[in-house]
C-alpha atoms as a PDB file:
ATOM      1  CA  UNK A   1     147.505  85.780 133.099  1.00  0.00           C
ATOM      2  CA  UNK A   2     145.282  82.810 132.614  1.00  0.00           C
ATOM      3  CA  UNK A   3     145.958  81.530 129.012  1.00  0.00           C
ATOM      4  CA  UNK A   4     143.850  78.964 127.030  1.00  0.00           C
ATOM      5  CA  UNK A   5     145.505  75.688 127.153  1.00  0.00           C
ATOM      6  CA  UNK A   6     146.735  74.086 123.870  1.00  0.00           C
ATOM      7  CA  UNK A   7     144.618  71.509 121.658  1.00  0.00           C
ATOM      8  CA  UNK A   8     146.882  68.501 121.765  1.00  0.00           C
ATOM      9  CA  UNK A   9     148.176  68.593 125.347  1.00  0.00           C
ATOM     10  CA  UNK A  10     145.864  66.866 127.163  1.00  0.00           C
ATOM     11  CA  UNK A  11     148.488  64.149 128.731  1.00  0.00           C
ATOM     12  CA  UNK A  12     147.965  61.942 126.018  1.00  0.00           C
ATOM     13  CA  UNK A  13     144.469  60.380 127.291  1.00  0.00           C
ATOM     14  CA  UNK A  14     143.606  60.369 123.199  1.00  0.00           C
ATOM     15  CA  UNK A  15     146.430  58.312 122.312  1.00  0.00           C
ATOM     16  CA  UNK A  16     146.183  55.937 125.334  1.00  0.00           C
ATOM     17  CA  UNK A  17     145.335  52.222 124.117  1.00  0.00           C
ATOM     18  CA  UNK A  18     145.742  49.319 126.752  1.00  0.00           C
ATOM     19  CA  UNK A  19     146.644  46.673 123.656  1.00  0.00           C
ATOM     20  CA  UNK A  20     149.678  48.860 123.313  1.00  0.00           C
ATOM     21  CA  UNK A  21     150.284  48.005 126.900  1.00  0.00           C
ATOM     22  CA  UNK A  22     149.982  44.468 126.316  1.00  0.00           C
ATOM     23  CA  UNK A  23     152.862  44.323 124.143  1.00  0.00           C
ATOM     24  CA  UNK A  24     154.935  46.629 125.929  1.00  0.00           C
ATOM     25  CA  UNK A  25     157.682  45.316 128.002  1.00  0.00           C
ATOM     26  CA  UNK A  26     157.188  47.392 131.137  1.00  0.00           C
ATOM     27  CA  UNK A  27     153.458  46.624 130.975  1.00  0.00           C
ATOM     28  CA  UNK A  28     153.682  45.977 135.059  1.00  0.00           C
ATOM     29  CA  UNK A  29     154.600  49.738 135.393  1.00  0.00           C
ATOM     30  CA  UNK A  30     151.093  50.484 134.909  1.00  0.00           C
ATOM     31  CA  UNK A  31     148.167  50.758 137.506  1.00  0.00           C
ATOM     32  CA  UNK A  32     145.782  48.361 136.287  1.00  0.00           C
ATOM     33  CA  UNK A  33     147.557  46.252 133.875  1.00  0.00           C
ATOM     34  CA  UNK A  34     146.810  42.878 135.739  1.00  0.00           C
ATOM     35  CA  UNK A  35     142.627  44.170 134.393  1.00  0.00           C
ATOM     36  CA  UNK A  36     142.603  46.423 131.977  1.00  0.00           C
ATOM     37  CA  UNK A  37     145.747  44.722 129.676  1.00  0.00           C
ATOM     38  CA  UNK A  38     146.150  40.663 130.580  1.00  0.00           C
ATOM     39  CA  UNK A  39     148.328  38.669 128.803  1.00  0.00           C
ATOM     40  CA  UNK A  40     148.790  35.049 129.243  1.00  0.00           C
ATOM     41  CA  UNK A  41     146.497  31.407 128.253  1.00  0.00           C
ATOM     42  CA  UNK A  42     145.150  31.883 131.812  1.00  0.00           C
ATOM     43  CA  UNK A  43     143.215  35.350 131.336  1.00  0.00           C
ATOM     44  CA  UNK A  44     141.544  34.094 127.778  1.00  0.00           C
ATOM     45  CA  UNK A  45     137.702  34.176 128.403  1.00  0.00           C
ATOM     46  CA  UNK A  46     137.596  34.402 132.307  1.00  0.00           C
ATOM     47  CA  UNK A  47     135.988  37.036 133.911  1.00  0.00           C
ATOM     48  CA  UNK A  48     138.652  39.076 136.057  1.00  0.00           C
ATOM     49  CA  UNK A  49     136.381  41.400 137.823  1.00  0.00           C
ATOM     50  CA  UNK A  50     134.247  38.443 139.206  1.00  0.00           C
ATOM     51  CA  UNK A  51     134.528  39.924 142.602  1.00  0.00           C
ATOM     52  CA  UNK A  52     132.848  43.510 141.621  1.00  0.00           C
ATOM     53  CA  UNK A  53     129.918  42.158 139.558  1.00  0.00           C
ATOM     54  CA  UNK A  54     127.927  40.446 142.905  1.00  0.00           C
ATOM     55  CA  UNK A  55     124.326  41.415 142.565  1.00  0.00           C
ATOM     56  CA  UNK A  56     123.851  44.480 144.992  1.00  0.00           C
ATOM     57  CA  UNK A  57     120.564  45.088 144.118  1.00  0.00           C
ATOM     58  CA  UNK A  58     120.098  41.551 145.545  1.00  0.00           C
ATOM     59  CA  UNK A  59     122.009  42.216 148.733  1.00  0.00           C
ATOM     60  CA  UNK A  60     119.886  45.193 149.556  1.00  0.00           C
ATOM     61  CA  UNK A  61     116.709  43.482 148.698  1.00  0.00           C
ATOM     62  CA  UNK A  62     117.982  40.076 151.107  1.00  0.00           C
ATOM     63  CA  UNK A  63     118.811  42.766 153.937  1.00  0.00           C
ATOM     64  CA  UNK A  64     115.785  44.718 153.930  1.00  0.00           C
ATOM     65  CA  UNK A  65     113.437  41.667 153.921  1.00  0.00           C
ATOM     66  CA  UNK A  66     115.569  40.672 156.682  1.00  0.00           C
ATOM     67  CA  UNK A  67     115.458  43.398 158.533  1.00  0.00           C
ATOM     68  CA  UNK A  68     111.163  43.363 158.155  1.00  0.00           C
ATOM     69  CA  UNK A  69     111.425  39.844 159.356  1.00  0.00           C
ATOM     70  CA  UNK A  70     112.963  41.214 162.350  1.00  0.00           C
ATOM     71  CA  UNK A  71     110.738  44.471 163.079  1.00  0.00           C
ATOM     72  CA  UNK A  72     107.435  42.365 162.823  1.00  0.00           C
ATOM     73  CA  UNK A  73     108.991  39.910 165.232  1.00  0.00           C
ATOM     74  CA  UNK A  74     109.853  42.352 167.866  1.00  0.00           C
ATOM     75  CA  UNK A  75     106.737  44.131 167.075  1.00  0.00           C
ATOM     76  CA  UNK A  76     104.639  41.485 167.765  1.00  0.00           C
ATOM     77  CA  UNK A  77     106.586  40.632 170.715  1.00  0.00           C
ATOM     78  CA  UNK A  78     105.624  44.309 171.680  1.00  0.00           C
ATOM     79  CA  UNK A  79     101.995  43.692 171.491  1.00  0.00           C
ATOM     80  CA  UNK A  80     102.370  40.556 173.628  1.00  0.00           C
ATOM     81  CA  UNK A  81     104.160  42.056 175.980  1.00  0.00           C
ATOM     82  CA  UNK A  82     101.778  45.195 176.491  1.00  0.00           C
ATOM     83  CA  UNK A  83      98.496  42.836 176.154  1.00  0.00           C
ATOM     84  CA  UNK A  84      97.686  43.834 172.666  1.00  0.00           C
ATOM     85  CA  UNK A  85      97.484  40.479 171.661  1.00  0.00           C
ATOM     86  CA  UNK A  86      97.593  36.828 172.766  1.00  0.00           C
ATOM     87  CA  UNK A  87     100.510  34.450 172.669  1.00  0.00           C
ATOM     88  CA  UNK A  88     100.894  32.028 170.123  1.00  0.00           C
ATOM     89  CA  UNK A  89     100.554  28.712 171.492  1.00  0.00           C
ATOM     90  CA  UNK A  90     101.465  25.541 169.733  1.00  0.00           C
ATOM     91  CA  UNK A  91      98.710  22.909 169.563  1.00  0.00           C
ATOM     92  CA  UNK A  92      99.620  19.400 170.842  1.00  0.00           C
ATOM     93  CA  UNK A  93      97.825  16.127 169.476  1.00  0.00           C
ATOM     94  CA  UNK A  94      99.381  14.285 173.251  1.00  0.00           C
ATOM     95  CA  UNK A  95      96.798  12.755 174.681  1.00  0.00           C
ATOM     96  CA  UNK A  96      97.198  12.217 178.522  1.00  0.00           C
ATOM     97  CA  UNK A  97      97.094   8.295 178.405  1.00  0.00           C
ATOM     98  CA  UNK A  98     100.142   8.452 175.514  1.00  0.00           C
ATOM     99  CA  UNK A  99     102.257  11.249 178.185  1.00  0.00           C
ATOM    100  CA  UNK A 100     101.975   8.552 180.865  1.00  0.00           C
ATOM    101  CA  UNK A 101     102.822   5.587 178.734  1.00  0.00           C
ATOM    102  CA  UNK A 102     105.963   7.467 177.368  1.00  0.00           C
ATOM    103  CA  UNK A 103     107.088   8.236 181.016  1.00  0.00           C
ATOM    104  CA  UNK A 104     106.301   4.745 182.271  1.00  0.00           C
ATOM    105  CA  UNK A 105     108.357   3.262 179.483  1.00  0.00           C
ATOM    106  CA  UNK A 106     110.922   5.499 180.614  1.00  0.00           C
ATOM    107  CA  UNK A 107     111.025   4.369 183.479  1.00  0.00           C
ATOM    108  CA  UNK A 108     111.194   1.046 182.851  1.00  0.00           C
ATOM    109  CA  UNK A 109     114.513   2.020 181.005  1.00  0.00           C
ATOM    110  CA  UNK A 110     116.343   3.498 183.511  1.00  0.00           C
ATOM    111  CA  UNK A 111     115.508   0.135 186.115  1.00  0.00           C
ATOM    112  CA  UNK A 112     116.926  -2.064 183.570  1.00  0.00           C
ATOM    113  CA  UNK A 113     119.848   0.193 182.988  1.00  0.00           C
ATOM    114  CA  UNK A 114     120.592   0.433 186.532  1.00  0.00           C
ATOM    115  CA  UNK A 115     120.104  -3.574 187.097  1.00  0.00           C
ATOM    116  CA  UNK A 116     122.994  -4.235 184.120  1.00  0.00           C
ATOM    117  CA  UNK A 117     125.315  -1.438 185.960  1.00  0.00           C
ATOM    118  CA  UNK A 118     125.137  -3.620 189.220  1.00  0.00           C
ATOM    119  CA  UNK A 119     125.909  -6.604 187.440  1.00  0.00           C
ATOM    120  CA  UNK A 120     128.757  -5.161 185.034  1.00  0.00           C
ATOM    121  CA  UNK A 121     131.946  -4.658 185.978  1.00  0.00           C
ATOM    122  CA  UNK A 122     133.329  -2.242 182.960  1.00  0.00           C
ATOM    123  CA  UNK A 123     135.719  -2.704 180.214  1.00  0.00           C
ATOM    124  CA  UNK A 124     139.009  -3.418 181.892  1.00  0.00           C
ATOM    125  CA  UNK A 125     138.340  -4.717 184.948  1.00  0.00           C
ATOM    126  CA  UNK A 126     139.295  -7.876 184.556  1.00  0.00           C
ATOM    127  CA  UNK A 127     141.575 -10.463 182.648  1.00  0.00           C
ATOM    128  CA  UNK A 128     140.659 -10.954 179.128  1.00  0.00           C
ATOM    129  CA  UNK A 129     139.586 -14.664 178.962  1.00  0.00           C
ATOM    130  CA  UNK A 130     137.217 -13.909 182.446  1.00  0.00           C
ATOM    131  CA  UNK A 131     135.371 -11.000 179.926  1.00  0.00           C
ATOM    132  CA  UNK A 132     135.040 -13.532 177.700  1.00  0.00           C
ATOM    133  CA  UNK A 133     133.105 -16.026 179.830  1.00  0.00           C
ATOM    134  CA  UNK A 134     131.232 -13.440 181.684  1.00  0.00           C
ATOM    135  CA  UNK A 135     129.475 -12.502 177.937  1.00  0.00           C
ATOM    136  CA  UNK A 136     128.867 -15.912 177.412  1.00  0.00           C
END
């Protein structure tokens, strides 16, 4: 019933070469050929599996130190939350007389913008030659 099979038959995997399909004429008959068998001044000493050699050993380690960015984060945002621990607080070198000189100039700013509005008409409004003497 079941019968050993013979030595040479073994769909001619041994006598597979992919040179031979580079010189054969119906090279594009075969899965493949574009990799495995190019011909052409193109192909000579490029890499044509550039897109399967990225480092994924260096995309797992970029994720999981990503992802550990992100647990400690919402841990410690956990801890805040529930009391654990105090918020971070950024410390300011503003002194109280510098906050009210930076407002005051402020100010000062918008009373001088609001003075020129009242006094300019806007591109447009006029004639040329009347913009003209109104800048000078």
């Amino acid at each position: 019933m079941f019968h050993p099979s013979r030595g040479g038959v073994r769909g001619g995997k041994d006598q597979f070469n992919w040179e031979d399909v580079k010189e054969d004429k119906h090279r594009e008959n075969y899965l493949g050929h574009s990799l495995m068998a190019p011909v052409g001044r193109w192909q000579k000493g490029k890499d044509l599996q550039w897109y399967a050699k990225e480092g994924k050993e260096e995309k797992k380690l970029k994720e999981k130190s990503e992802i550990a960015k992100i647990k400690e984060a919402e841990a410690e945002a956990m801890a805040i939350a529930l009391g654990f621990r105090k918020k971070k607080t950024l410390e300011s070198h503003v002194t109280a007389d510098d906050l009210k000189h930076a407002l005051k100039r402020d100010d000062e700013d918008e009373e001088d913008d609001k003075a020129l509005q009242s006094t300019e008409k806007g591109l447009g409004y006029g004639r040329f030659h009347l913009a003209v003497m109104q800048l000078k």
